[in-house]
C-alpha atoms as a PDB file:
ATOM      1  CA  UNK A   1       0.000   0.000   0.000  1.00  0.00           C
ATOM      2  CA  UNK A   2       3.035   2.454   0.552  1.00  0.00           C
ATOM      3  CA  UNK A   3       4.125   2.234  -3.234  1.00  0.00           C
ATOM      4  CA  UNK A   4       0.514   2.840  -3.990  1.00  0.00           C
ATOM      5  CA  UNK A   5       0.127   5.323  -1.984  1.00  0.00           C
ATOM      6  CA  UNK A   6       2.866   6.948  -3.017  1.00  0.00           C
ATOM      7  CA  UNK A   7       2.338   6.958  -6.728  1.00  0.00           C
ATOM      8  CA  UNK A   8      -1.430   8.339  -5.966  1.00  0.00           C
ATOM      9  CA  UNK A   9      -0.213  11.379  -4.343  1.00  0.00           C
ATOM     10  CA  UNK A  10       2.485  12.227  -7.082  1.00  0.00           C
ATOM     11  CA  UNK A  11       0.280  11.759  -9.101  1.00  0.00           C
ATOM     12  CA  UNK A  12       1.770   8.868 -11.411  1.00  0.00           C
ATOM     13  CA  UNK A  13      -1.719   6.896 -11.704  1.00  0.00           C
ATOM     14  CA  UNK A  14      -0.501   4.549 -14.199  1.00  0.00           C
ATOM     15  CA  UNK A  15       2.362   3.077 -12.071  1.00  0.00           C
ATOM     16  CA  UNK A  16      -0.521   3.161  -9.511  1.00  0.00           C
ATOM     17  CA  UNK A  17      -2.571   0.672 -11.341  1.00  0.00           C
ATOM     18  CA  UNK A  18       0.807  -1.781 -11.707  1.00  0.00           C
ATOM     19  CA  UNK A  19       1.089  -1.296  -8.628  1.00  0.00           C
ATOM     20  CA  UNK A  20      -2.169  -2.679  -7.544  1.00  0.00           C
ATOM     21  CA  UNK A  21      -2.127  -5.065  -9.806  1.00  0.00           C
ATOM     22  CA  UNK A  22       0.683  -6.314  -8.564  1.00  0.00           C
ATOM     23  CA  UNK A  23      -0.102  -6.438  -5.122  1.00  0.00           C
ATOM     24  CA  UNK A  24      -3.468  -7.823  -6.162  1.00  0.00           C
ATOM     25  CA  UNK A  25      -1.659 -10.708  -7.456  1.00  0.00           C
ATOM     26  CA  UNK A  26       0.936 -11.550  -4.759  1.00  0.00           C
ATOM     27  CA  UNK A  27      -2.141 -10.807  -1.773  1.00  0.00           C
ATOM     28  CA  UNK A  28      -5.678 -11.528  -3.727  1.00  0.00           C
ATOM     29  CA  UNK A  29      -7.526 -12.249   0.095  1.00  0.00           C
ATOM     30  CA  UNK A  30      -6.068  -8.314   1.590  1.00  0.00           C
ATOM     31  CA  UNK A  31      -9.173  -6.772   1.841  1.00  0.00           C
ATOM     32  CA  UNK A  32      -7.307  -3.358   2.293  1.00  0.00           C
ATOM     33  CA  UNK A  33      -5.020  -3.407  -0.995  1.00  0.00           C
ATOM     34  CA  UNK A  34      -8.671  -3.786  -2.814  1.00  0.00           C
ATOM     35  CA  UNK A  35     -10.128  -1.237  -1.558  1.00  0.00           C
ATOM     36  CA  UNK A  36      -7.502   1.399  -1.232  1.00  0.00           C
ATOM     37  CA  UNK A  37      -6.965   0.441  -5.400  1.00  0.00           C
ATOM     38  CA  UNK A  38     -10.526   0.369  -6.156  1.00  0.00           C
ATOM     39  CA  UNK A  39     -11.226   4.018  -4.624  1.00  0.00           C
ATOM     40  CA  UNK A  40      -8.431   5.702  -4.911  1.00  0.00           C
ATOM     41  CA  UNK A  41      -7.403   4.953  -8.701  1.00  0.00           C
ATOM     42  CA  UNK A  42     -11.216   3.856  -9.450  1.00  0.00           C
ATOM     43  CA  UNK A  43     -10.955   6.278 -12.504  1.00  0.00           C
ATOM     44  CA  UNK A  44      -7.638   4.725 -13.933  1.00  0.00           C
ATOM     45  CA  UNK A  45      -9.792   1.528 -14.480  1.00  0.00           C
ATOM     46  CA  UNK A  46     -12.510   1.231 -17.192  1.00  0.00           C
ATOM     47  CA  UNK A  47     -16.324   0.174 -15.576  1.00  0.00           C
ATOM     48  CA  UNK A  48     -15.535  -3.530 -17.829  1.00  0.00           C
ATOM     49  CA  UNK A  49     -12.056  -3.465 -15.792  1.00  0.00           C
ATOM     50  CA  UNK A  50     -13.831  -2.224 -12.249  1.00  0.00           C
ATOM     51  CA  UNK A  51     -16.093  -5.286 -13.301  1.00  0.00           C
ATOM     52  CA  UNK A  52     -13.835  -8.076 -13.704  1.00  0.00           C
ATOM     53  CA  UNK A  53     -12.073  -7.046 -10.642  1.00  0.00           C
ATOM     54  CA  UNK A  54     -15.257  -6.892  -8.346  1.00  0.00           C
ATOM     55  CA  UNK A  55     -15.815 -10.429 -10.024  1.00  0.00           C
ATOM     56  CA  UNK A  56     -12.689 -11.556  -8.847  1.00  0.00           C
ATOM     57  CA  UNK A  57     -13.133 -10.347  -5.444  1.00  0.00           C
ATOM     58  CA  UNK A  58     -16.210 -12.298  -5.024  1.00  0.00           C
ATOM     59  CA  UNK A  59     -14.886 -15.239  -6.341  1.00  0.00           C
ATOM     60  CA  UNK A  60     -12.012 -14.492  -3.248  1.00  0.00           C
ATOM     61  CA  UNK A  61     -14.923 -13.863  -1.229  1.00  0.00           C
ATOM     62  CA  UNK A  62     -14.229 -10.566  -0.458  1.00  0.00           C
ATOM     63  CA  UNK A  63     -17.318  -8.971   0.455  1.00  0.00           C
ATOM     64  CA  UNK A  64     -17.635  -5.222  -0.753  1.00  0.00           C
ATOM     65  CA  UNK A  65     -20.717  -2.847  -0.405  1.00  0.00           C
ATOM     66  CA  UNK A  66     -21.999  -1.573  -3.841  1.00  0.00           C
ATOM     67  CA  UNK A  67     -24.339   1.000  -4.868  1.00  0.00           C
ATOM     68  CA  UNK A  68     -25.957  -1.105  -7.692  1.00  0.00           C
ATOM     69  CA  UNK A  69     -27.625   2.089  -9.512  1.00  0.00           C
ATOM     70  CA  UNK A  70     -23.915   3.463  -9.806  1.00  0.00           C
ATOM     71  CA  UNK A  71     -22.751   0.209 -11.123  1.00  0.00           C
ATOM     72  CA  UNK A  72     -25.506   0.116 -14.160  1.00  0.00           C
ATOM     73  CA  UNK A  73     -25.113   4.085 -14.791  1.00  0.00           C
ATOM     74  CA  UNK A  74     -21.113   3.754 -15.261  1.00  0.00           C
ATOM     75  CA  UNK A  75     -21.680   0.531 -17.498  1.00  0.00           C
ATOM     76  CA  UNK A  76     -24.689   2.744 -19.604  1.00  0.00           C
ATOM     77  CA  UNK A  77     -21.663   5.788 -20.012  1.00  0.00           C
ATOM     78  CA  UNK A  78     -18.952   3.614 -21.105  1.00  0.00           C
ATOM     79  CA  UNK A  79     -21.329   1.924 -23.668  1.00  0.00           C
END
């Protein structure tokens, strides 16, 4: 989360995103690196990307909180 983190705030989103990835990757079940990537470089991410992530997360069975409305209203803009 520190390389992350650091890459957010200088503003070097695409490093960011390998970054997550990444850590993703080497720690699928931290709850934490999800959700620090998935709000804090959300926009980096297309809404088919933000998708197959959240679908990977529940295959982890890591539980998120979704606004379901904001989930069909990004997938109607990106279409």
């Amino acid at each position: 989360l520190i390389y992350m983190r650091a890459y957010v705030m200088s503003g070097r989103m695409s490093n960011a995103k390998t970054v997550f990835l990444r850590a993703v990757n080497a720690v699928p079940w931290s709850k934490s690196v999800w959700l620090y990537g998935l709000s804090h470089i959300r926009h980096v991410f297309t809404a088919n990307e933000r998708s197959a992530l959240i679908d990977v997360m529940r295959e982890k069975e890591i539980t998120i909180r979704t606004d379901m409305y904001e989930i069909l209203l990004e997938s109607a803009v990106d279409a």
